[in-house]
Protein backbone atom coordinates (compact mmCIF):
# COMPACT_ATOMS: atom_id res chain seq x y z
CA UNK A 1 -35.52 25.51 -9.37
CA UNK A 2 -39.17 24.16 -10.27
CA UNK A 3 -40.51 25.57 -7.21
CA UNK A 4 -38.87 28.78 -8.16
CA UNK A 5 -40.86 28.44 -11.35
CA UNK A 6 -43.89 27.26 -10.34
CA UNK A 7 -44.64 29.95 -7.60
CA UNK A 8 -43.27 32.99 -9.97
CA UNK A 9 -45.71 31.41 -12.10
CA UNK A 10 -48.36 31.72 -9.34
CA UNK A 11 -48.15 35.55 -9.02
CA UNK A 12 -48.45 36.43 -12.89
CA UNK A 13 -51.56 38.45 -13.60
CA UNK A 14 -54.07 37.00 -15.76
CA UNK A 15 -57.04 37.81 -16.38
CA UNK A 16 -60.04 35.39 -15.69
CA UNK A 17 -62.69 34.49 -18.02
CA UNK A 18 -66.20 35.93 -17.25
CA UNK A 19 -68.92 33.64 -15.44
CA UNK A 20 -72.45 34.47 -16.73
CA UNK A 21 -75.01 33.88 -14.26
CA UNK A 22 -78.50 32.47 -14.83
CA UNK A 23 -81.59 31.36 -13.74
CA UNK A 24 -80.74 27.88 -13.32
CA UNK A 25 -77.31 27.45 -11.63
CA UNK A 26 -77.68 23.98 -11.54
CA UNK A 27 -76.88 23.28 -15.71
CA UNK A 28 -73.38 25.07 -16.02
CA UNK A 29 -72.24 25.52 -19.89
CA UNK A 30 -68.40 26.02 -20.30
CA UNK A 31 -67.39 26.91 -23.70
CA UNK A 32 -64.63 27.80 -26.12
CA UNK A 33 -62.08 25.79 -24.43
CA UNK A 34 -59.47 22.69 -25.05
CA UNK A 35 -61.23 19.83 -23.47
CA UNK A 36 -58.89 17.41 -22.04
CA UNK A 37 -61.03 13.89 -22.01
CA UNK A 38 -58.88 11.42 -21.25
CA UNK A 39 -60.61 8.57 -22.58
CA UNK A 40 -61.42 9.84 -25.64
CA UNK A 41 -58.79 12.48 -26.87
CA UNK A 42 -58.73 16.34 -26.94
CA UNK A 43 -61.65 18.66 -28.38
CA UNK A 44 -60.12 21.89 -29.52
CA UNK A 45 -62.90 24.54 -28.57
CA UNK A 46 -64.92 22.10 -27.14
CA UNK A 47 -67.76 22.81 -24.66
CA UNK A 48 -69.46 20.49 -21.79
CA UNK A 49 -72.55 20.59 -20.67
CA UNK A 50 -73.17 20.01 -16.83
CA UNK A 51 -76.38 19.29 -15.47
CA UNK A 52 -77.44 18.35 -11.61
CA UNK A 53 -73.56 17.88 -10.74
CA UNK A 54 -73.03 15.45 -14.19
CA UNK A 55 -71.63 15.54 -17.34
CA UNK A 56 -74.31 15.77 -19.60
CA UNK A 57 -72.36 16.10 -22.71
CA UNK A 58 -69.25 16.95 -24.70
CA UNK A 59 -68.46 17.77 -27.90
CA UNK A 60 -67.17 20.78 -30.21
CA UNK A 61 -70.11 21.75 -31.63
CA UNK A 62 -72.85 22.22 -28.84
CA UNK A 63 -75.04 24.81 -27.97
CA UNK A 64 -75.60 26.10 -24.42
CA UNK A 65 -78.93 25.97 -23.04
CA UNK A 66 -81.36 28.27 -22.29
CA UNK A 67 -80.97 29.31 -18.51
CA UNK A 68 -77.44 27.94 -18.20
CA UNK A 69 -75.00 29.23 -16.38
CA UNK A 70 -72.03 30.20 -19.00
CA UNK A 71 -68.59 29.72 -18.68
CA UNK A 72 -66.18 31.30 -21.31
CA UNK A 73 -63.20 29.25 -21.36
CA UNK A 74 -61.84 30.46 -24.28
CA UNK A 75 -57.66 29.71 -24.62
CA UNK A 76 -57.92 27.77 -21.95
CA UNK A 77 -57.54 23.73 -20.87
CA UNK A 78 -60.22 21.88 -18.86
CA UNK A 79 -59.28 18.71 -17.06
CA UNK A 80 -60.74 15.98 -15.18
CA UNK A 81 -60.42 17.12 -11.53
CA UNK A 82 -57.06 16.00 -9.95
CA UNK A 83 -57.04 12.75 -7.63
CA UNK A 84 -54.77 12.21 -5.25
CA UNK A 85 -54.07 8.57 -4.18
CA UNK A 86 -51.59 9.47 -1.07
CA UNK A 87 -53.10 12.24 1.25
CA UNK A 88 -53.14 13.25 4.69
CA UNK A 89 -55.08 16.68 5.08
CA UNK A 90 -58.02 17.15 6.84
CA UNK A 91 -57.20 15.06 9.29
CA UNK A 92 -57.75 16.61 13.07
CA UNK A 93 -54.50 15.53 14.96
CA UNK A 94 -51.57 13.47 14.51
CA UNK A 95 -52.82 10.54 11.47
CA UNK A 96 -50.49 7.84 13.63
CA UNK A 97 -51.79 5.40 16.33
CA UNK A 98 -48.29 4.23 17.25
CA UNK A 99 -49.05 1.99 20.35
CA UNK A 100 -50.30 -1.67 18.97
CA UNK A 101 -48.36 -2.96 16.06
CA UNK A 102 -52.05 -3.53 14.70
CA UNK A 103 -54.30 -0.96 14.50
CA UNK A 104 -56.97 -1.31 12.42
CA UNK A 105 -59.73 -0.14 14.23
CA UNK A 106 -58.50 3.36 14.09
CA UNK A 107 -60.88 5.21 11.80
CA UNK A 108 -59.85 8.36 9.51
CA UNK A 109 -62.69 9.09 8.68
CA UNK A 110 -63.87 9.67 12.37
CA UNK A 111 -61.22 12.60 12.34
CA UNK A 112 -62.02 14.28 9.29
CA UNK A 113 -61.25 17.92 9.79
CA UNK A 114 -64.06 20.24 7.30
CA UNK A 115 -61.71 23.82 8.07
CA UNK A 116 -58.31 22.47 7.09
CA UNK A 117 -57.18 25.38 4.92
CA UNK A 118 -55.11 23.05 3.02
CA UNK A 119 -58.17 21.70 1.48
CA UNK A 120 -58.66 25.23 -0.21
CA UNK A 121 -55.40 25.38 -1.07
CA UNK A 122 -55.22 21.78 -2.94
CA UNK A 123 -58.11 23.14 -4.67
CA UNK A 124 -56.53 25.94 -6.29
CA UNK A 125 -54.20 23.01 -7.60
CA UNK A 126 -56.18 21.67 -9.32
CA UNK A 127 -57.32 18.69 -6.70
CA UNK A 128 -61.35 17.42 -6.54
CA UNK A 129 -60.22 13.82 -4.82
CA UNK A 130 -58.01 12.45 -2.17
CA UNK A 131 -57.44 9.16 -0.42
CA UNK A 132 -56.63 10.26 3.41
CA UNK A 133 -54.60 7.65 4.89
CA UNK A 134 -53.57 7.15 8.05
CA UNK A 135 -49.63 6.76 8.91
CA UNK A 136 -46.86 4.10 8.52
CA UNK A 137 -45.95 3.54 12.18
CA UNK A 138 -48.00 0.40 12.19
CA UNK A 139 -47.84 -2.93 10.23
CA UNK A 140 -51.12 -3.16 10.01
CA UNK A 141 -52.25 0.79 10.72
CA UNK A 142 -56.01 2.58 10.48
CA UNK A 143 -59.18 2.79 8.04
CA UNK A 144 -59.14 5.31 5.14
CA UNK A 145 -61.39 7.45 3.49
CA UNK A 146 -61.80 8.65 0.15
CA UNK A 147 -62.79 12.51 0.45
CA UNK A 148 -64.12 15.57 -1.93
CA UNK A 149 -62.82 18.87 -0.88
CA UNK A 150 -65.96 20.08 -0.85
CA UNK A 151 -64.58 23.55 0.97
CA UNK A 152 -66.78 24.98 3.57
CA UNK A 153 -69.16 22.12 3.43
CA UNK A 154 -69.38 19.74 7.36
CA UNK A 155 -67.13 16.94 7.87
CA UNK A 156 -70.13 14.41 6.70
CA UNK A 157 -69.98 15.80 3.49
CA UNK A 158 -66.44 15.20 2.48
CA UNK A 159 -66.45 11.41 2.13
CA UNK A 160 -66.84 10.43 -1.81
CA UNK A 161 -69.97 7.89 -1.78
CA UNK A 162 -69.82 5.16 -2.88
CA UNK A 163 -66.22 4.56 -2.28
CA UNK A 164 -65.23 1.43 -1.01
CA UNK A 165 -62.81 2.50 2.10
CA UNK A 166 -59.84 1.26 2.16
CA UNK A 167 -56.83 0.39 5.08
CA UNK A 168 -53.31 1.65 5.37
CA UNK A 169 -50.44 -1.28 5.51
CA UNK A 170 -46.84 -0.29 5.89
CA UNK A 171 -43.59 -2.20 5.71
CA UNK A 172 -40.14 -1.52 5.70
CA UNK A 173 -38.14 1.39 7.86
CA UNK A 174 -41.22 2.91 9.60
CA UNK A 175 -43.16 0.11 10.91
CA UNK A 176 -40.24 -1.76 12.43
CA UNK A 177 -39.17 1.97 14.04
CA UNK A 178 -35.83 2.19 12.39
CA UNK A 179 -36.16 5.78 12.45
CA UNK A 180 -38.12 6.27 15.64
CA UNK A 181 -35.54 4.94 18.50
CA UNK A 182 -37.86 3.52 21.34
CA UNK A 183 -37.19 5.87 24.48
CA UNK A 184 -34.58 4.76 27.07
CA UNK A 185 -37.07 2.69 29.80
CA UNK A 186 -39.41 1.76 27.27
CA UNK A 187 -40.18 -1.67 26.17
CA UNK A 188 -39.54 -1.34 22.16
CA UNK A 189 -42.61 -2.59 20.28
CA UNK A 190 -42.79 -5.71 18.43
CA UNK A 191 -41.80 -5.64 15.52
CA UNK A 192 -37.91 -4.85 15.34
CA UNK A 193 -37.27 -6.33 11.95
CA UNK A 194 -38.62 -6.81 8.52
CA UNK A 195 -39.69 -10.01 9.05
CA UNK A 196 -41.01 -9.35 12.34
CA UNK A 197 -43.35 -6.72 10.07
CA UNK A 198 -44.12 -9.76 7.68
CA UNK A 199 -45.64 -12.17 10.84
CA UNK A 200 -47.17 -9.27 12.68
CA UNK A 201 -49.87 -8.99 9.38
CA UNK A 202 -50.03 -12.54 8.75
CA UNK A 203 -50.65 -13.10 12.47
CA UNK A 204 -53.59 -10.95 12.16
CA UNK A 205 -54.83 -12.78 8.96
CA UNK A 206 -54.96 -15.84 10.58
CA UNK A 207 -56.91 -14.40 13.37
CA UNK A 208 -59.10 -13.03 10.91
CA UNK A 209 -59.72 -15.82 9.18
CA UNK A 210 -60.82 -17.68 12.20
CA UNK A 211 -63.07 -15.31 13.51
CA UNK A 212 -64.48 -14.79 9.95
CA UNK A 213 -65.35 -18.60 10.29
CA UNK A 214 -67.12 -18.33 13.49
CA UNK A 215 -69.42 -15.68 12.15
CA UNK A 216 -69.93 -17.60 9.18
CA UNK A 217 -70.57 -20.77 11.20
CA UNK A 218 -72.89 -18.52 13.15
CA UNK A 219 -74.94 -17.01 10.51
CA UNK A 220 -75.17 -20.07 8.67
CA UNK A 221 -77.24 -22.10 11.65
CA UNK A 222 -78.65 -18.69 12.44
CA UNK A 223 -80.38 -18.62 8.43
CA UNK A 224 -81.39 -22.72 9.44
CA UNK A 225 -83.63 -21.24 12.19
CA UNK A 226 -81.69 -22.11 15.26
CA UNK A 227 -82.51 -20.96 18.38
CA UNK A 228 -80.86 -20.03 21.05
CA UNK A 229 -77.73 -19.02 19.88
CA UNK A 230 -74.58 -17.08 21.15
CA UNK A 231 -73.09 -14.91 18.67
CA UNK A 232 -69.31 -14.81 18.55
CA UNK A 233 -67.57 -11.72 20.42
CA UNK A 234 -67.60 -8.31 18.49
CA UNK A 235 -63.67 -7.72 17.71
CA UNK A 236 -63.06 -4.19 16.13
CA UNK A 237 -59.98 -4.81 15.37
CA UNK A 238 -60.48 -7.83 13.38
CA UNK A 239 -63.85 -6.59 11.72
CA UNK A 240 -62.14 -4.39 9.31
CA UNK A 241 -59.52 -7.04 7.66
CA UNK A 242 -62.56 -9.11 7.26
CA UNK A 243 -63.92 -6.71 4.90
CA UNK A 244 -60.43 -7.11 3.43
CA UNK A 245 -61.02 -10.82 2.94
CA UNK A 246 -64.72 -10.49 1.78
CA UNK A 247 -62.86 -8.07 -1.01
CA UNK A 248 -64.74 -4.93 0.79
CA UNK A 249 -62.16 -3.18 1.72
CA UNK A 250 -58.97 -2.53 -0.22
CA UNK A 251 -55.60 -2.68 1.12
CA UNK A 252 -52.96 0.33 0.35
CA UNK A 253 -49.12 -0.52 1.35
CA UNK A 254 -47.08 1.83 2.31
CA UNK A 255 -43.77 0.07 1.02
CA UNK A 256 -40.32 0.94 -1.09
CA UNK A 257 -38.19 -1.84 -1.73
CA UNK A 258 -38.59 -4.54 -4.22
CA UNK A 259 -38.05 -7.76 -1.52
CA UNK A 260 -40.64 -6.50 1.06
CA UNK A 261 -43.27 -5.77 -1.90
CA UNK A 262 -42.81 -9.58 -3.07
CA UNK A 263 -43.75 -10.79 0.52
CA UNK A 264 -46.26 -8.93 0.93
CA UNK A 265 -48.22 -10.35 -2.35
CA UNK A 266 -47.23 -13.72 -0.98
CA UNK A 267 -48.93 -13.11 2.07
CA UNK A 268 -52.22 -11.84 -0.13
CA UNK A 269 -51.86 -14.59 -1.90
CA UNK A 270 -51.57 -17.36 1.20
CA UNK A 271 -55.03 -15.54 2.30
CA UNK A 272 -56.86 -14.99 -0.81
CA UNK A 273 -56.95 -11.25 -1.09
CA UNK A 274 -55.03 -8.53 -3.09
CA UNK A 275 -53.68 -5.40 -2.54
CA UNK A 276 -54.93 -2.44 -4.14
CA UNK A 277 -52.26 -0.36 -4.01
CA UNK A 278 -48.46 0.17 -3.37
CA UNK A 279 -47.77 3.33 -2.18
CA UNK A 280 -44.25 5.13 -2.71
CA UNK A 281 -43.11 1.73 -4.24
CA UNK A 282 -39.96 3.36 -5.53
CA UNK A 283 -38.29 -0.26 -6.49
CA UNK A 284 -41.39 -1.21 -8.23
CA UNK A 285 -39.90 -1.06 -11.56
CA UNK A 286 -37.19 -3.71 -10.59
CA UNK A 287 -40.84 -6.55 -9.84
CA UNK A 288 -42.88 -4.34 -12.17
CA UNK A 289 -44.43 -7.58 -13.74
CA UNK A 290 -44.73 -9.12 -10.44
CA UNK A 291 -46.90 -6.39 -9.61
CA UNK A 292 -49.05 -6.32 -12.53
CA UNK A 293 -49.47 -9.77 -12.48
CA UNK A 294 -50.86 -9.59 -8.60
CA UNK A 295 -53.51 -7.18 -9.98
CA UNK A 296 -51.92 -4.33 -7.46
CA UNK A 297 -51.40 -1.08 -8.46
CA UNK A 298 -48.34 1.19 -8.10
CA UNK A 299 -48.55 5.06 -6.51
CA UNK A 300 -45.50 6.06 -6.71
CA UNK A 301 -43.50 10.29 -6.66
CA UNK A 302 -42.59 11.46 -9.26
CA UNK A 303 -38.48 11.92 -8.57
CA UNK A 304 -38.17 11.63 -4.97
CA UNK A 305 -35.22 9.02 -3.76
CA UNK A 306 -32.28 8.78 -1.37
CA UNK A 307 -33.98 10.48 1.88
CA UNK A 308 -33.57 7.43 3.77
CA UNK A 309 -31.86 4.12 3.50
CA UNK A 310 -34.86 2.02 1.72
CA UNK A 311 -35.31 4.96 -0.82
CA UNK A 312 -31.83 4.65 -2.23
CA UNK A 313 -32.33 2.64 -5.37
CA UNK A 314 -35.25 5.13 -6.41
CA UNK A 315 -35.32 6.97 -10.21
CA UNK A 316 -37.46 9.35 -11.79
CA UNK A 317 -38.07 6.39 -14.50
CA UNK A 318 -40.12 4.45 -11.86
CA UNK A 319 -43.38 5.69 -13.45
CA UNK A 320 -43.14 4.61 -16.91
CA UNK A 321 -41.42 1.49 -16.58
CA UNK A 322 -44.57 0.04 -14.21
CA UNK A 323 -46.79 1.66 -16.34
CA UNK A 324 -44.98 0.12 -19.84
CA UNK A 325 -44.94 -3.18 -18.12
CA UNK A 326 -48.63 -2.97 -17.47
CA UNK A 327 -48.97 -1.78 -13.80
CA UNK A 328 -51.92 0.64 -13.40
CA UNK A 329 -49.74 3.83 -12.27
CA UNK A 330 -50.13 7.31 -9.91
CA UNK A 331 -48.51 10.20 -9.12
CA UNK A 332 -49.08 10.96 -5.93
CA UNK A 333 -48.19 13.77 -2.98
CA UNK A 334 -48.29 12.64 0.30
CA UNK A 335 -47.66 16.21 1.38
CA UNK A 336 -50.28 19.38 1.08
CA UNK A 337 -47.69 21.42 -0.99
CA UNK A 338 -47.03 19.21 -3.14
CA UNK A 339 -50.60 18.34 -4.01
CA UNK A 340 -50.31 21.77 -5.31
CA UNK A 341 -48.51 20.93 -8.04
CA UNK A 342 -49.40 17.36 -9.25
CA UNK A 343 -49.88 17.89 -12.56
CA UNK A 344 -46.43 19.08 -12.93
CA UNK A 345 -45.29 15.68 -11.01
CA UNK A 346 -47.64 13.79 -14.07
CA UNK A 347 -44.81 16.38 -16.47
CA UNK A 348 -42.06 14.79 -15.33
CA UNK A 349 -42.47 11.45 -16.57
CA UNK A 350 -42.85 12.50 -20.67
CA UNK A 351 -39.34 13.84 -19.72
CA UNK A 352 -37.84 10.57 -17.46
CA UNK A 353 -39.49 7.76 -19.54
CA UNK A 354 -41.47 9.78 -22.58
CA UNK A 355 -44.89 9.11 -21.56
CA UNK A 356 -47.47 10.76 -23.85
CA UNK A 357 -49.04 13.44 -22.86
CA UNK A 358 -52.40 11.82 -22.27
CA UNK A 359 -50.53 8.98 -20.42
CA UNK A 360 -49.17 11.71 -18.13
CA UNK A 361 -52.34 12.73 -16.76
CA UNK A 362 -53.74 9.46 -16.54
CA UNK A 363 -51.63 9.06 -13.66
CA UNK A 364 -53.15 11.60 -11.70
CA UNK A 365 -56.59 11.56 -13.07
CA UNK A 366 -58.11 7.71 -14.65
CA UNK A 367 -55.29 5.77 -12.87
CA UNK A 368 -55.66 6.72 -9.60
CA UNK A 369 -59.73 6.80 -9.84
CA UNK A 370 -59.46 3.07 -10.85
CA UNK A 371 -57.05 2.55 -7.74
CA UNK A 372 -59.76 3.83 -5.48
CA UNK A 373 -62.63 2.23 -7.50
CA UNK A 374 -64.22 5.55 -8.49
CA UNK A 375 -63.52 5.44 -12.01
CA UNK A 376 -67.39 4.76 -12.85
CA UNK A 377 -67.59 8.67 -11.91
CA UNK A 378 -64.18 10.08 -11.71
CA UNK A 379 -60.77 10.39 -13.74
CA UNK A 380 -62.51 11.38 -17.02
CA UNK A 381 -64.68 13.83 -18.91
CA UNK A 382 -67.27 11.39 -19.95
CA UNK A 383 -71.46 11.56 -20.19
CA UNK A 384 -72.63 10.61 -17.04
CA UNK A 385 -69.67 11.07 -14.53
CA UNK A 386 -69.68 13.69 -11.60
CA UNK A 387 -69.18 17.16 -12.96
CA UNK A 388 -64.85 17.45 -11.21
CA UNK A 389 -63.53 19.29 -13.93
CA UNK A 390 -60.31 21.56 -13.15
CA UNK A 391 -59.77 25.06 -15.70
CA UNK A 392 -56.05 25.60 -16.07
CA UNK A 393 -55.24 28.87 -18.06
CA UNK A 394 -52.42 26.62 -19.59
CA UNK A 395 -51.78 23.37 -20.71
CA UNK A 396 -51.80 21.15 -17.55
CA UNK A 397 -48.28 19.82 -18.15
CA UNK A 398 -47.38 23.34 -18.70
CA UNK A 399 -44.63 25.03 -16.06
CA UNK A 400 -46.68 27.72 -16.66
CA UNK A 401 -50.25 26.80 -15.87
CA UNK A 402 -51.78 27.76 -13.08
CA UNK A 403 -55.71 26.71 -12.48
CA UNK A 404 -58.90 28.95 -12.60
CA UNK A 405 -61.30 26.98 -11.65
CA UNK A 406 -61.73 24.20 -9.69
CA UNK A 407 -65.30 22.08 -10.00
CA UNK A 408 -67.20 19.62 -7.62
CA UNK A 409 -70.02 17.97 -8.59
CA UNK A 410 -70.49 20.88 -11.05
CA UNK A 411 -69.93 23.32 -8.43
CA UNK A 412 -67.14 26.16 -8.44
CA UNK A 413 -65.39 25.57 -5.33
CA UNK A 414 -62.24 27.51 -6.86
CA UNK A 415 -62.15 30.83 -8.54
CA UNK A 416 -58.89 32.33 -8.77
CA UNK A 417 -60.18 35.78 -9.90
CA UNK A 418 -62.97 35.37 -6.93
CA UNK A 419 -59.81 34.50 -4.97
CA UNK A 420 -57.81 37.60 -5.98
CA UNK A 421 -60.88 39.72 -5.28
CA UNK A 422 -61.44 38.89 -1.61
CA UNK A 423 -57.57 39.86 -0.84
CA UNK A 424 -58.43 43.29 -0.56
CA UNK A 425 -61.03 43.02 1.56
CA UNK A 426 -59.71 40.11 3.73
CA UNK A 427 -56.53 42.17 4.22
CA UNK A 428 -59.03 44.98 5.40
CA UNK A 429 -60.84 42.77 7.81
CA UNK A 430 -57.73 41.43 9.12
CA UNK A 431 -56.60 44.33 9.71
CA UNK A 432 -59.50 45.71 11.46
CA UNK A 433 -59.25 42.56 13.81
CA UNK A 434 -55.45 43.38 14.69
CA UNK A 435 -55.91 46.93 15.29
CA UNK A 436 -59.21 45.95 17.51
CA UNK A 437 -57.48 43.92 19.23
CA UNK A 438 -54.65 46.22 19.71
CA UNK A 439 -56.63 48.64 21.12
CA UNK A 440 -57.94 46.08 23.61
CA UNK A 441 -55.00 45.37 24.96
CA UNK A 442 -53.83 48.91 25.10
CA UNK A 443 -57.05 49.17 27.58
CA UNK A 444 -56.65 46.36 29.84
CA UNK A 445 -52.96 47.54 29.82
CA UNK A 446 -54.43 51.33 31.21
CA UNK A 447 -56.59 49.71 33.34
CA UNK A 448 -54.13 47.66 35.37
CA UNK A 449 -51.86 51.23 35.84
CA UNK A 450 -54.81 52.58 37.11
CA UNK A 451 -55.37 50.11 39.39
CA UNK A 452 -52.03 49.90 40.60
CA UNK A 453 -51.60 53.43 41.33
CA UNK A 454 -54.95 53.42 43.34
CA UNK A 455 -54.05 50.53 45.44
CA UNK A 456 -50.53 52.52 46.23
CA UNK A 457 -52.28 55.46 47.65
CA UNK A 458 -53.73 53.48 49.62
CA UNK A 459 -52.26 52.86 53.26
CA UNK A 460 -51.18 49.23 53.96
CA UNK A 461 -52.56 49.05 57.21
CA UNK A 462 -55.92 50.32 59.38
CA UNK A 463 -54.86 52.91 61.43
CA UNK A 464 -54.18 51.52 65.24
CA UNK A 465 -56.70 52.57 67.77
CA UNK A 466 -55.64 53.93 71.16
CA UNK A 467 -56.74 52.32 74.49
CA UNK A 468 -58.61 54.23 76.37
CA UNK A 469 -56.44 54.55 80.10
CA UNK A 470 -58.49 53.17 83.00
CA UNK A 471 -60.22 55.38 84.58
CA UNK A 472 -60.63 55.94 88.71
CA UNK A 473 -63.71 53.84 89.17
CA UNK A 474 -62.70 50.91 87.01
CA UNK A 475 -60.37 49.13 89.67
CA UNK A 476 -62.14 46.08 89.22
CA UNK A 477 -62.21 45.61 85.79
CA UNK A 478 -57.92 46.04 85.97
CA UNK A 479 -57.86 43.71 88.45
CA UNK A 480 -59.89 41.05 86.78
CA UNK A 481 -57.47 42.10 83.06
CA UNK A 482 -54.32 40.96 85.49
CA UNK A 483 -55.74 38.05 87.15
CA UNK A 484 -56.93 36.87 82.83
CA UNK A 485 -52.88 37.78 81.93
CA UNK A 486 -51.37 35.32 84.16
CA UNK A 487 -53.55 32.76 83.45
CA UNK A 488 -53.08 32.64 79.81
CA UNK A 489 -49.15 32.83 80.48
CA UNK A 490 -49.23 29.95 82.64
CA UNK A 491 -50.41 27.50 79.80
CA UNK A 492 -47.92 28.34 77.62
């Protein structure tokens, strides 16, 4: 039923308000709307100023300056940009390296895929940030990357600078391939069982820790002026959950039940690191104080449960109670479609727990920024912080809203009357390509019945030439034919 809602909501005309161009396009003025801050409450007509990709102020009574580029909001909502702490677009294959139980030197971001169309289309939800991640096939899986859908910009461009990268953990069902049977002559993969999941990453802690030492060790005689030395053996694999000790690289768990959760902040704490985030953590309310008191953070779905074993015990009260007990709380998608529609996700917990409004979108805007350590620049309208800003022509928890605009770094990267525009004349161009290539095949279609019905007029084979009969005065040249004749018969 709310996807029913949601996309009849999609197709409703409305009207756009006008963009008024200027000299300088890179201070953007948008005006006359309801400025969702975040931090700091709502301005009712309420204008920001953007200038060089930054917020460069907010308030209801300022003035747009001369040169700006002017955006007329008026009846409408603007929003921080929507950040999504569980992603897996853009990625150019499969986002699973199944084979070793530890795979850490797998590297998202060295698959980041620029022409994903579902970047576009998480735009026109609303979306400016997403952590890509890679699967949960591995106890200890690949590297993430925090990304900007910067649409039509290169692959290099996407990454968010500045923030700190992170590495996908999972536990539970998928690591230990309950629901991927090992093929019959295989060798299953170690681990088999929960615990088995629980040894595999502290295994590769203490490996970590050792090798961490010999670098140390290394560095340290190397800084006394030592000669002569052998540095230890470059491990990739190992390199990365160093960072993870050195608190340079956060840790995100994929994980649902309450038990596994617990062991896995024992094993952070037995090594001295934390985890940033749980991801799905759909038992987290039953430890939510466990959690907050291990500093981790909880990105959860909004009312997803009971499509698998591990997922039974999940309710749509999940978010609230973790964020009432004082665990810094998402929303998040983990699926292209439903990035879409986050901020309807956010909705859904003022009706399962009665989260204010402005606690609503704090779980898909400031919560999930301070999850990925962005928060200094995203999850807020605030002086100073990058110009992601998202236009809904509703309020944001509104069934009803459906976005505008979408804004990177003070840059329009959505416009849905742009967008309805260019249907037209896409459909045109499409078309033009279909009948052109129609038309092509209708000719290399003619051309192979031509050539078919010239190569049947012609004759199969050369027409035979006759011997010429021997005439009176070659009796010699017979002879010698019959004397060749029965020598080649006789080596047969």
């Amino acid at each position: 039923m709310k996807r029913a809602i949601f996309f009849a909501a999609l197709i409703v005309t409305a009207v756009a308000p006008p963009v008024t161009r200027a000299q300088n396009p890179t201070t953007i003025f948008i005006q006359n709307a309801t400025v969702l801050t975040v931090t700091h409450g709502n301005i009712e007509h309420g204008s920001i100023l953007i200038r060089d990709g930054k917020i460069g102020a907010v308030g209801a009574d300022l003035k747009a300056p001369e040169g700006a580029t002017i955006i007329d909001a008026t009846g409408e909502f603007v929003m921080p940009g929507i950040i999504d702490c569980h992603s897996h677009i853009a990625v150019d294959g499969s986002v699973n390296e199944a084979g070793p139980a530890v795979s850490s030197m797998a590297n998202i971001a060295d698959v980041l895929n620029p022409d994903d169309i579902n970047i576009y289309r998480d735009l026109a939800g609303g979306v400016t940030t997403a952590n890509i991640l890679h699967g949960s096939a591995n106890p200890v899986g690949g590297q993430t990357v925090v990304i900007k859908l910067r649409w039509g910009k290169p692959a290099a461009d996407l990454p968010f600078q500045g923030a700190l990268p992170g590495i996908k953990f999972a536990l539970g069902e998928n690591p230990k391939h309950s629901n991927f049977p090992t093929p019959p002559g295989i060798t299953p993969r170690y681990p088999g069982t929960r615990l088995g999941v629980e040894e595999v990453i502290r295994q590769a802690f203490i490996e970590a820790r050792e090798y961490k030492k010999q670098w140390d060790d290394y560095n340290q005689h190397k800084s006394a002026g030592e000669q002569n030395l052998i540095p230890p053996r470059r491990d990739v694999r190992l390199d990365p959950l160093v960072e993870v000790l050195e608190g340079k690289r956060y840790v995100h768990a994929h994980c649902y039940r309450a038990d596994e959760i617990l062991m896995l902040i024992r094993v952070a704490s037995e090594f001295g690191f934390k985890v940033r985030t749980f991801q799905h953590v759909l038992e987290g309310y039953k430890i939510a104080d466990e959690i907050a008191a291990s500093g981790a953070g909880g990105s959860t779905f909004s009312d997803w449960w009971a499509y698998k074993m591990e997922a039974f015990d999940a309710i749509p009260y999940n978010a609230a109670l973790m964020t009432e007990r004082g665990v810094i709380t998402s929303v998040n998608s983990d699926d292209a479609q439903e990035a879409r529609q986050l901020n309807q996700e956010a909705a859904k917990s003022m009706k399962f727990g009665g989260l204010s409004a402005n606690d609503a979108l704090k779980l898909i805007t400031l919560n999930p920024a301070i999850q990925l350590g962005i928060d200094a620049r995203a999850g807020s309208i605030d002086v100073g912080k990058d110009a992601d800003l998202a236009i809904y022509n509703h309020d944001p928890l509104s069934v009803y809203a459906v976005v505008q605009k979408t804004l990177i770094d003070g840059q329009v990267y959505f416009d849905r009357q742009r967008d309805i525009a260019q249907r037209t004349t896409l459909a045109v161009e499409k078309q033009a390509l279909l009948d052109k290539e129609k038309k092509a095949a209708e000719a290399q279609k003619a051309e192979e019945k031509k050539r078919d019905e010239n190569s049947e007029k012609k004759p199969d084979k050369k027409p035979s030439q006759k011997r010429k009969p021997p005439q009176n005065g070659d009796s010699n040249v017979s002879a010698n034919a019959t004397v060749a004749t029965a020598t080649a018969g006789g080596t047969r």
